[in-house]
PDB file of N, CA and C in Angstrom:
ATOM      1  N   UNK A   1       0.840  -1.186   0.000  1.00  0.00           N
ATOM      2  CA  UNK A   1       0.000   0.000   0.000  1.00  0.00           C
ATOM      3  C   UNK A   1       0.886   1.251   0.000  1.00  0.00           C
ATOM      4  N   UNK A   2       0.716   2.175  -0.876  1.00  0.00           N
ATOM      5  CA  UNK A   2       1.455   3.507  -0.913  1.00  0.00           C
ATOM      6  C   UNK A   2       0.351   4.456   0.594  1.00  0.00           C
ATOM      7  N   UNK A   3       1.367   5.795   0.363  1.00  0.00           N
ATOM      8  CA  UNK A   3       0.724   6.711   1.559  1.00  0.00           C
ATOM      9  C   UNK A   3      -0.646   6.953   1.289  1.00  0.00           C
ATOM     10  N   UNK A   4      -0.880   7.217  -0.131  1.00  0.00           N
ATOM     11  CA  UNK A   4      -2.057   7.788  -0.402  1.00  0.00           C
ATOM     12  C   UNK A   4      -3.850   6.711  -0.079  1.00  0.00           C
ATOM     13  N   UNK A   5      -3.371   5.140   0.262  1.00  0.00           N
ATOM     14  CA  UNK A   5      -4.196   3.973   0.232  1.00  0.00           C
ATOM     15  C   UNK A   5      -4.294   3.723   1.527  1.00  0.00           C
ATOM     16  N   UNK A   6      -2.852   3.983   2.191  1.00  0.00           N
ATOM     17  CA  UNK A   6      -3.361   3.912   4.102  1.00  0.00           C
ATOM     18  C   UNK A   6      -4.282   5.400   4.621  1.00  0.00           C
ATOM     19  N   UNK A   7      -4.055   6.054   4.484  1.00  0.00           N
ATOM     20  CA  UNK A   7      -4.904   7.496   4.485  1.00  0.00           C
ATOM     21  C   UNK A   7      -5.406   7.946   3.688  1.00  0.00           C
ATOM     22  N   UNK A   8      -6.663   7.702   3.958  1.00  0.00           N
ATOM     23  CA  UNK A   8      -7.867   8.018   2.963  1.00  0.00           C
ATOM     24  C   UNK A   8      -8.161   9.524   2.786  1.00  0.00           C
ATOM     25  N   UNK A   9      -8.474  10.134   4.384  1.00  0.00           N
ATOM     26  CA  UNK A   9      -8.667  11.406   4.198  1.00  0.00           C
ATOM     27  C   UNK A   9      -8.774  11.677   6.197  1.00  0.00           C
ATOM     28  N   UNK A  10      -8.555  12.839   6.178  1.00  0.00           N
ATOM     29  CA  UNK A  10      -8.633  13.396   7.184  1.00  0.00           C
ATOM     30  C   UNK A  10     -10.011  13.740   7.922  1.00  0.00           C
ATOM     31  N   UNK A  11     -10.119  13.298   9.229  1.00  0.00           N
ATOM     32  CA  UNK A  11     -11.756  13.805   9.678  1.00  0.00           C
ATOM     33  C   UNK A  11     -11.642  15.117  10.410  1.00  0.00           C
ATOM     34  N   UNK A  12     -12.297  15.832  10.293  1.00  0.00           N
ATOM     35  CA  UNK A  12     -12.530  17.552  10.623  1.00  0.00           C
ATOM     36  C   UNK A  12     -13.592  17.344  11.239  1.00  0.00           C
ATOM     37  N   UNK A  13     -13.836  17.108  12.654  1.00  0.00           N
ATOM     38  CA  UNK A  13     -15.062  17.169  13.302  1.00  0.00           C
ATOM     39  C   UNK A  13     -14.240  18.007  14.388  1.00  0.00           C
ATOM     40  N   UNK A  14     -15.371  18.223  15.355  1.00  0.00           N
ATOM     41  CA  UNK A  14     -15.356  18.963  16.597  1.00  0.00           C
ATOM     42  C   UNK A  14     -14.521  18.004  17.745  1.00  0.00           C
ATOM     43  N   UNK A  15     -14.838  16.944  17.581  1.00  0.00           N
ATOM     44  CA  UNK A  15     -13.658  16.210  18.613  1.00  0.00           C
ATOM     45  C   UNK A  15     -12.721  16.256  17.939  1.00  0.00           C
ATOM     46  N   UNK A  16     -12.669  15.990  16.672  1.00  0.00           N
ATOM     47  CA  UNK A  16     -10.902  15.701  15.894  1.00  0.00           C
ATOM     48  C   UNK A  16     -10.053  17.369  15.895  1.00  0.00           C
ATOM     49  N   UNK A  17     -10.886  18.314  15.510  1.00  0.00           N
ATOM     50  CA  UNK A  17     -10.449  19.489  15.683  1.00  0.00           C
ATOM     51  C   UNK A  17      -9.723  20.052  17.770  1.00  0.00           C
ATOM     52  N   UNK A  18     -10.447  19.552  18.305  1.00  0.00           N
ATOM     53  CA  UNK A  18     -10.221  20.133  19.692  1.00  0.00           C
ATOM     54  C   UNK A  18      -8.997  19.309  20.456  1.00  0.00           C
ATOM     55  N   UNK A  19      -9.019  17.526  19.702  1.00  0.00           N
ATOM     56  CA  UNK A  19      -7.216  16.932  20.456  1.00  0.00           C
ATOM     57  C   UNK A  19      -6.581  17.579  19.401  1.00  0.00           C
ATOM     58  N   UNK A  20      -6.670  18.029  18.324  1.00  0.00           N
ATOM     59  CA  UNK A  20      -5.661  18.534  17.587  1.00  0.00           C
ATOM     60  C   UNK A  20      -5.055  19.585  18.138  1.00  0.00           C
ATOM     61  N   UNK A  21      -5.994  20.434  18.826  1.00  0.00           N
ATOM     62  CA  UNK A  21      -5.728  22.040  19.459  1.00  0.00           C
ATOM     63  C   UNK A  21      -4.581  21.890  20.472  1.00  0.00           C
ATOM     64  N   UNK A  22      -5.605  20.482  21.528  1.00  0.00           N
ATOM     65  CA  UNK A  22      -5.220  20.575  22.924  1.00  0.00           C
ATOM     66  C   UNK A  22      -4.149  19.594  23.102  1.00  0.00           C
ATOM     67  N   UNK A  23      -4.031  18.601  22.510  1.00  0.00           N
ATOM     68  CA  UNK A  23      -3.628  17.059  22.557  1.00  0.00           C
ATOM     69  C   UNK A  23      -2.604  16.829  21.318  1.00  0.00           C
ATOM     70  N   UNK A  24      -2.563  17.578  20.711  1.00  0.00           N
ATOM     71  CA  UNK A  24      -1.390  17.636  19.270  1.00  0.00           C
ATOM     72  C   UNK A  24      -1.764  16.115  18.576  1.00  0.00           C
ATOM     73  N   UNK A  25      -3.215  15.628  18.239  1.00  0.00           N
ATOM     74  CA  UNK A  25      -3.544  15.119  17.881  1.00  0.00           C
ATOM     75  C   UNK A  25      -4.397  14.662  17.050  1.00  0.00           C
ATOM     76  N   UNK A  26      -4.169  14.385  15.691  1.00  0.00           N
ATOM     77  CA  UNK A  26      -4.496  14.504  14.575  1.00  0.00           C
ATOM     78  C   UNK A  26      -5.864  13.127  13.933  1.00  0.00           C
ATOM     79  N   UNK A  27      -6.727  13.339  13.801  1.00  0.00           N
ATOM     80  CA  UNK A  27      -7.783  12.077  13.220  1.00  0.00           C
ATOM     81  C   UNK A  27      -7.689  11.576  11.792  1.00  0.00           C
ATOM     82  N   UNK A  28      -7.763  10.456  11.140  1.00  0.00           N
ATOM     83  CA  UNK A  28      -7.352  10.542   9.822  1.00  0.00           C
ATOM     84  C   UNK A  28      -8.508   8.942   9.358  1.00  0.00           C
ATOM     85  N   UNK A  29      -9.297   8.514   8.660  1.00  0.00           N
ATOM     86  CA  UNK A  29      -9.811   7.611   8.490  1.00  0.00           C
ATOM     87  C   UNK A  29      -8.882   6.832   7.129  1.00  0.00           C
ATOM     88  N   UNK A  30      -8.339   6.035   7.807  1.00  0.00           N
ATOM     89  CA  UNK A  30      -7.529   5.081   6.879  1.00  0.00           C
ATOM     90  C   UNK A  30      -8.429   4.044   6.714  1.00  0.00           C
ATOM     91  N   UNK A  31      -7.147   2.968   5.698  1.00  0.00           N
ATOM     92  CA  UNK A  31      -7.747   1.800   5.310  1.00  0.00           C
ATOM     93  C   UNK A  31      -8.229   0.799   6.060  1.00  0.00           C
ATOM     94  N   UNK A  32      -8.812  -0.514   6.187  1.00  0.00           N
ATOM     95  CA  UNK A  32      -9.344  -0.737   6.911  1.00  0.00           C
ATOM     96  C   UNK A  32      -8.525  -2.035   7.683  1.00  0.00           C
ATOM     97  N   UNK A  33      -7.402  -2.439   6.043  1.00  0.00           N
ATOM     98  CA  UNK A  33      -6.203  -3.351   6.730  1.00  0.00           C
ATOM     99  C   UNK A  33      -4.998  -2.855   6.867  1.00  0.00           C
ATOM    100  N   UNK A  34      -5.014  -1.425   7.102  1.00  0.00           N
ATOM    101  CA  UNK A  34      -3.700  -1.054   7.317  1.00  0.00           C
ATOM    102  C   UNK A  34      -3.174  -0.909   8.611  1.00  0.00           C
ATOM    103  N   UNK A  35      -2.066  -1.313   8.883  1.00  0.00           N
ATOM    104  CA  UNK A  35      -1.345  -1.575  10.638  1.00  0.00           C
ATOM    105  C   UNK A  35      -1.055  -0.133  11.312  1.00  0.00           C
ATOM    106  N   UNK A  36      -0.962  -0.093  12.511  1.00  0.00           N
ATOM    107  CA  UNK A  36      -0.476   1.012  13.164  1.00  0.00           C
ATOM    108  C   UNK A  36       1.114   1.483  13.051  1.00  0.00           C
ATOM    109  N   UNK A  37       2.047   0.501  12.223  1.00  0.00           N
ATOM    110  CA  UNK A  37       3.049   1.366  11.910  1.00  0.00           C
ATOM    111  C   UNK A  37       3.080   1.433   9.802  1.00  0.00           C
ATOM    112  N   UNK A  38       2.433   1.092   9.799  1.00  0.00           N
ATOM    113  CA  UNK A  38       2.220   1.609   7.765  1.00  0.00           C
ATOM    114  C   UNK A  38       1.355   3.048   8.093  1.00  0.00           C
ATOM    115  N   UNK A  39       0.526   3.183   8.806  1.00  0.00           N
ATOM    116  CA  UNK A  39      -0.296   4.985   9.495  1.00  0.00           C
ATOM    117  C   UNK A  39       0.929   5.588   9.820  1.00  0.00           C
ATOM    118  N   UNK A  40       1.475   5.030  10.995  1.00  0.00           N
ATOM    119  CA  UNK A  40       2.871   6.003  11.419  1.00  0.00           C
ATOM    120  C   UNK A  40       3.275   6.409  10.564  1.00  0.00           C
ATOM    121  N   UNK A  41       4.637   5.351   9.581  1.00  0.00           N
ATOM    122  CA  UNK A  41       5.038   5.668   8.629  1.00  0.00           C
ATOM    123  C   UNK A  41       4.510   6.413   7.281  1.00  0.00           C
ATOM    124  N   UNK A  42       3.332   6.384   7.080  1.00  0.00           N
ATOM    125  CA  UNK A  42       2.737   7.353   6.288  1.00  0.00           C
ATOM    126  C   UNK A  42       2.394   8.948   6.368  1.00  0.00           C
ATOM    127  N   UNK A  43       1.609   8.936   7.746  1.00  0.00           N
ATOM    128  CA  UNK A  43       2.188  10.268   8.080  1.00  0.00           C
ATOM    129  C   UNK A  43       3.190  11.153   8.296  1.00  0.00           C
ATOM    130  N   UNK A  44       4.023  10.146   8.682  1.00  0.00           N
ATOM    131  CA  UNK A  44       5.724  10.860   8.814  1.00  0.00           C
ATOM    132  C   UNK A  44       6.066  11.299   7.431  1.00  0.00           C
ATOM    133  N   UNK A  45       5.574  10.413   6.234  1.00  0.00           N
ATOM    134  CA  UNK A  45       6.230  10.895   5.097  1.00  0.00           C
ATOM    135  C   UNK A  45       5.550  12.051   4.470  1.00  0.00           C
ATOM    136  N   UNK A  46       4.214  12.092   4.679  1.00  0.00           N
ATOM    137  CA  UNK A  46       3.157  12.615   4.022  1.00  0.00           C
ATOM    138  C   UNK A  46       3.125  14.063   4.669  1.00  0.00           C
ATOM    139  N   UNK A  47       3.261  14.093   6.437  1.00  0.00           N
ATOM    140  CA  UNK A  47       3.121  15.335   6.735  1.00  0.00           C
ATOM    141  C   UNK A  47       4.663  16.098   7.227  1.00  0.00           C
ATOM    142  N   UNK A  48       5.789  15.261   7.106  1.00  0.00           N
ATOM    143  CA  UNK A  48       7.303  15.564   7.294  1.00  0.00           C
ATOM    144  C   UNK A  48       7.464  15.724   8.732  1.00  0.00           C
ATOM    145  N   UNK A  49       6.494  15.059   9.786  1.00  0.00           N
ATOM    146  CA  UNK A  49       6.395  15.150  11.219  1.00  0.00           C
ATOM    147  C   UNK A  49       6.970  13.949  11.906  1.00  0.00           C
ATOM    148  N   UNK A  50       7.356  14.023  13.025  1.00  0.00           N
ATOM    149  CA  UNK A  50       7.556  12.593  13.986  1.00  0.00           C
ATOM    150  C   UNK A  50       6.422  12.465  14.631  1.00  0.00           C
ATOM    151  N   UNK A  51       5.989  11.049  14.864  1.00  0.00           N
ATOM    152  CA  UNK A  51       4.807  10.265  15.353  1.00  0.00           C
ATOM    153  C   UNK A  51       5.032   9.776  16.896  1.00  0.00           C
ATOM    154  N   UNK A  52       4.295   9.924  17.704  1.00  0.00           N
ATOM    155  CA  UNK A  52       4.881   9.805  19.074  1.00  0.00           C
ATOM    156  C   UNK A  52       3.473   8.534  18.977  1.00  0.00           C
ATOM    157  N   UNK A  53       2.880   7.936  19.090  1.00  0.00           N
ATOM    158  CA  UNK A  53       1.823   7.463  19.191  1.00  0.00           C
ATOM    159  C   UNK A  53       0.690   7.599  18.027  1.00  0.00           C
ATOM    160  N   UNK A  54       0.032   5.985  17.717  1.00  0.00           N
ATOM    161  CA  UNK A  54      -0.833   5.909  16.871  1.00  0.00           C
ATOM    162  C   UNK A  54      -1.990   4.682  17.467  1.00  0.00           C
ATOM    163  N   UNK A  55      -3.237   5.395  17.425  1.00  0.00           N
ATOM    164  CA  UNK A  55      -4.254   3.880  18.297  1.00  0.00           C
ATOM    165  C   UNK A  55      -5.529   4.219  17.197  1.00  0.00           C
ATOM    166  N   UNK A  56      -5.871   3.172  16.963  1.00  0.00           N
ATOM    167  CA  UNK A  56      -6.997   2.785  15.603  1.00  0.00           C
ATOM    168  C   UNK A  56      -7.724   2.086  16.855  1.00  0.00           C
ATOM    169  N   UNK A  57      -9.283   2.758  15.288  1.00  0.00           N
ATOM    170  CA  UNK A  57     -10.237   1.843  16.045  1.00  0.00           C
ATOM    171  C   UNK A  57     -11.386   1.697  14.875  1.00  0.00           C
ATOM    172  N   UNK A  58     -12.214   0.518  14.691  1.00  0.00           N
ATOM    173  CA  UNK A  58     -12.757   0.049  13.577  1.00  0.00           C
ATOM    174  C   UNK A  58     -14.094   0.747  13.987  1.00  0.00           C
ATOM    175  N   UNK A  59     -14.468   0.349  12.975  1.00  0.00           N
ATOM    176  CA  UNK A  59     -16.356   0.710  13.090  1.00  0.00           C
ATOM    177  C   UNK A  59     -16.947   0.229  12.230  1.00  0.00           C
ATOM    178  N   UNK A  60     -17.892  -0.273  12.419  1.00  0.00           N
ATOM    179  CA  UNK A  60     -18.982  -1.571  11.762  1.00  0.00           C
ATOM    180  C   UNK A  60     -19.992  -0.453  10.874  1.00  0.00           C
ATOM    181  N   UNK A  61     -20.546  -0.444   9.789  1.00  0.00           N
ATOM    182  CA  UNK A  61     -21.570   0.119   8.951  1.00  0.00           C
ATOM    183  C   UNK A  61     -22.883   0.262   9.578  1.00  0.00           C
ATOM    184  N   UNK A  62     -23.588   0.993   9.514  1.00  0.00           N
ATOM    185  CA  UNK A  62     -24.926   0.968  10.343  1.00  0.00           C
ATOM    186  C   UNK A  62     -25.746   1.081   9.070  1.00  0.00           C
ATOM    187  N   UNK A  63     -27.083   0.647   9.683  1.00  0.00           N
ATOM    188  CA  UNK A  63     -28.570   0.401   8.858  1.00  0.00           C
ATOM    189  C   UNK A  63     -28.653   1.557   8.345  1.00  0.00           C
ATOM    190  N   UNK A  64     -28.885   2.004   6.925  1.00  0.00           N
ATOM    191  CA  UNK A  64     -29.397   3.181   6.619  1.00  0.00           C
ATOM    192  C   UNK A  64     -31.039   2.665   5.819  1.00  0.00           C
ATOM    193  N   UNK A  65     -31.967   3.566   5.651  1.00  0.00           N
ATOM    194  CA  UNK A  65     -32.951   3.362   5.533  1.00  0.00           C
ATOM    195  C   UNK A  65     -33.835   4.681   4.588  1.00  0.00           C
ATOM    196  N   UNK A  66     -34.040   4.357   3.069  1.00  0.00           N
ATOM    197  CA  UNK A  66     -34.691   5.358   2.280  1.00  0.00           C
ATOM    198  C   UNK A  66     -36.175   5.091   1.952  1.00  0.00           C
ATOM    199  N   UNK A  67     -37.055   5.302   2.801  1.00  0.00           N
ATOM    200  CA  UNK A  67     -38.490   4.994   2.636  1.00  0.00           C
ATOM    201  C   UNK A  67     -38.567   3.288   2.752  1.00  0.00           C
ATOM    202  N   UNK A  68     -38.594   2.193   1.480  1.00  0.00           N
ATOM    203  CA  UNK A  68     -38.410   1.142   2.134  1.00  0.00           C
ATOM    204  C   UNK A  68     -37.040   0.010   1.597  1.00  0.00           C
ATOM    205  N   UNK A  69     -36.425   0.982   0.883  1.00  0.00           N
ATOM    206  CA  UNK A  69     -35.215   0.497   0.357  1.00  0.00           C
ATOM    207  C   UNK A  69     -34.471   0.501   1.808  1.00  0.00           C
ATOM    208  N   UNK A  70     -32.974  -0.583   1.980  1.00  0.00           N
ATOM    209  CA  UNK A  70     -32.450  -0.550   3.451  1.00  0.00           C
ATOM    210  C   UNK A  70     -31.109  -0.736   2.683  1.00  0.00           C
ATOM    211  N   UNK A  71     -29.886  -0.890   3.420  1.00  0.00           N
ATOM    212  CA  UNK A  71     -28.855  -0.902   3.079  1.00  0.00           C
ATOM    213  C   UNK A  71     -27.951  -0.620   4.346  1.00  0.00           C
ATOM    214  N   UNK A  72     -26.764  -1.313   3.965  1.00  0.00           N
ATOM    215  CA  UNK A  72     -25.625  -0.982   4.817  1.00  0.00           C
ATOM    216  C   UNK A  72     -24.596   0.343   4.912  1.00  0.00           C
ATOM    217  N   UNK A  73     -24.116   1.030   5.526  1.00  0.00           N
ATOM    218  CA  UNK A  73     -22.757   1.522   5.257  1.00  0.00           C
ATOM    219  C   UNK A  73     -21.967   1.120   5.110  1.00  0.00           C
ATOM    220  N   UNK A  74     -20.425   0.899   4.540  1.00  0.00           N
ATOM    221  CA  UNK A  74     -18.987   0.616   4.976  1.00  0.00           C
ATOM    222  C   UNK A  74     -18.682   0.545   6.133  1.00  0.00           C
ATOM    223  N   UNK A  75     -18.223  -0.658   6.631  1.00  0.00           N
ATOM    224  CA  UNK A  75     -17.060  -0.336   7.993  1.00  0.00           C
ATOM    225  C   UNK A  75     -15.924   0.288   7.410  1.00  0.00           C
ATOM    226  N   UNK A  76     -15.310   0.650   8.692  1.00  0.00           N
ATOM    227  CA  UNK A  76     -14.235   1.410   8.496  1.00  0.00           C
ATOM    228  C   UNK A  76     -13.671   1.718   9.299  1.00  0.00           C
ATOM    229  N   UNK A  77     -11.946   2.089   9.017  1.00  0.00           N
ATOM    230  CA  UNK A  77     -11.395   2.642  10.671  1.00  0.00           C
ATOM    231  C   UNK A  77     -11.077   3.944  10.812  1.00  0.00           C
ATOM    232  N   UNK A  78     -10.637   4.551  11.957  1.00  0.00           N
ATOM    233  CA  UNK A  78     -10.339   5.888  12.031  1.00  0.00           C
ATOM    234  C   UNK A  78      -8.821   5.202  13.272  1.00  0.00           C
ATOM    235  N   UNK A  79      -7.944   6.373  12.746  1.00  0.00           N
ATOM    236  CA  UNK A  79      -6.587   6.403  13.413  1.00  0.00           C
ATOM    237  C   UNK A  79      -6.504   7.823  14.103  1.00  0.00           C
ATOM    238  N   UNK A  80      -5.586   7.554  15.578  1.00  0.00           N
ATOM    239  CA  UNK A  80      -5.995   8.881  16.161  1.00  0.00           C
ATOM    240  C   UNK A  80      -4.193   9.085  16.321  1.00  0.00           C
ATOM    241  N   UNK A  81      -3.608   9.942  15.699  1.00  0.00           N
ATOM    242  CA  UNK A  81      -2.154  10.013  15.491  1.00  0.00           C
ATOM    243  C   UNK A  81      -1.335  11.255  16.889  1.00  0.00           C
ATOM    244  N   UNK A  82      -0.892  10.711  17.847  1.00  0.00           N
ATOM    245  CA  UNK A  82      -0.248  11.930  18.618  1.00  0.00           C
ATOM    246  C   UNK A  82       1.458  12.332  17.813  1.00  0.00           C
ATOM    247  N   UNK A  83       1.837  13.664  17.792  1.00  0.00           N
ATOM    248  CA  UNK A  83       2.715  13.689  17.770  1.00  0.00           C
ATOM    249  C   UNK A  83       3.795  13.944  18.668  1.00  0.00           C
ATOM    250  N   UNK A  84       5.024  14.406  18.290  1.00  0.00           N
ATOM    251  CA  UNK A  84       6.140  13.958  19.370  1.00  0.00           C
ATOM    252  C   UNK A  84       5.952  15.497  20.093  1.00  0.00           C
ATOM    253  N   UNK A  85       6.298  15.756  21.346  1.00  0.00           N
ATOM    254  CA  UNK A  85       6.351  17.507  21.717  1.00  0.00           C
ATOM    255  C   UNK A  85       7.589  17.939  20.964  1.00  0.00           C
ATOM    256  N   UNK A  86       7.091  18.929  20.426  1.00  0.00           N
ATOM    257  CA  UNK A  86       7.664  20.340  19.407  1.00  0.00           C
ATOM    258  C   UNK A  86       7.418  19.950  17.952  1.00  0.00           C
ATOM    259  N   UNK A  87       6.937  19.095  18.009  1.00  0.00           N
ATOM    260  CA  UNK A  87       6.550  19.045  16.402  1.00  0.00           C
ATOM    261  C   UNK A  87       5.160  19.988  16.106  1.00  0.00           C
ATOM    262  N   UNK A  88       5.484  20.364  14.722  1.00  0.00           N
ATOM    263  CA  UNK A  88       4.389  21.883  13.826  1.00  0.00           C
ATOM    264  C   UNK A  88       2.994  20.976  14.089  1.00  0.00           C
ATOM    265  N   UNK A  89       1.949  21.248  14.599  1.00  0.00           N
ATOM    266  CA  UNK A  89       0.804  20.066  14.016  1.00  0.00           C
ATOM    267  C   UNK A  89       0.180  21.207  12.971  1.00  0.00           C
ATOM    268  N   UNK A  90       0.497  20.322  11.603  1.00  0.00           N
ATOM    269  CA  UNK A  90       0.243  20.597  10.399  1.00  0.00           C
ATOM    270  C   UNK A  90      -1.460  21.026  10.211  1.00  0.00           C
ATOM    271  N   UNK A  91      -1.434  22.269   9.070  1.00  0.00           N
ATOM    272  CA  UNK A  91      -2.920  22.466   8.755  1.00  0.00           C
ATOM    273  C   UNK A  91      -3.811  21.268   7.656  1.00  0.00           C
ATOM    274  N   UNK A  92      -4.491  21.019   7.247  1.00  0.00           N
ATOM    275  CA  UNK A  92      -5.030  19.918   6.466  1.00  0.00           C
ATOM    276  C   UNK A  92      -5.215  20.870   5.211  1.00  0.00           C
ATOM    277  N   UNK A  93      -5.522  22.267   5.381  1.00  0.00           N
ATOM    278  CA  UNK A  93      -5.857  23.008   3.936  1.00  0.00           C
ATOM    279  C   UNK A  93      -4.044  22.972   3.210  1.00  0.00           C
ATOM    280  N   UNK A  94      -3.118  22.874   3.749  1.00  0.00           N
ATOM    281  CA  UNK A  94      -1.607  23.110   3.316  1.00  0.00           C
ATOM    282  C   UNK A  94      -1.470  22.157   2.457  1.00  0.00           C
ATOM    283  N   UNK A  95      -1.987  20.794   2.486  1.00  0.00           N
ATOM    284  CA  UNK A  95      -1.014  20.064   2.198  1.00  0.00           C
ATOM    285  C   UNK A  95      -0.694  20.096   0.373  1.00  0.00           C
TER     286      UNK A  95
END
């Protein structure tokens, strides 16, 4: 897997935004078989930062429901990346 297949895209929510602030900690929804050091190593290359800590966590698809059509979502994981103290925590509009 290249960088661009372990990190899918970055999540911008209100919790992911506020450890980023407080916690120098970054949210990113990767692939769904990718390991906690192919994330490390991807971000290190991708955002030119050191990785002090990386903890994933999966999530199962939930019921969606359009009148009487039903369907699944994707599972999927989200990675919660700390970095090392004094490292830049990078903007997501830069890259």
């Amino acid at each position: 897997m290249n960088l661009h297949e372990v990190i899918r895209r970055p999540l911008v929510t209100e919790k992911g935004v506020a450890k980023k602030d407080d916690e120098r900690t970054l949210c990113f929804e990767v692939a769904p078989d990718a390991n906690k050091t192919q994330v490390k190593s991807a971000v290190e290359k991708l955002f030119k930062v050191k990785v002090e800590e990386v903890r994933t966590a999966n999530f199962e698809g939930k019921l969606r429901r359009r009148g009487r059509f039903t369907g699944y979502r994707s599972d999927w994981k989200k990675a919660y990346v700390r970095l090392k103290p004094g490292e830049k925590v990078p903007d997501f509009a830069e890259i």
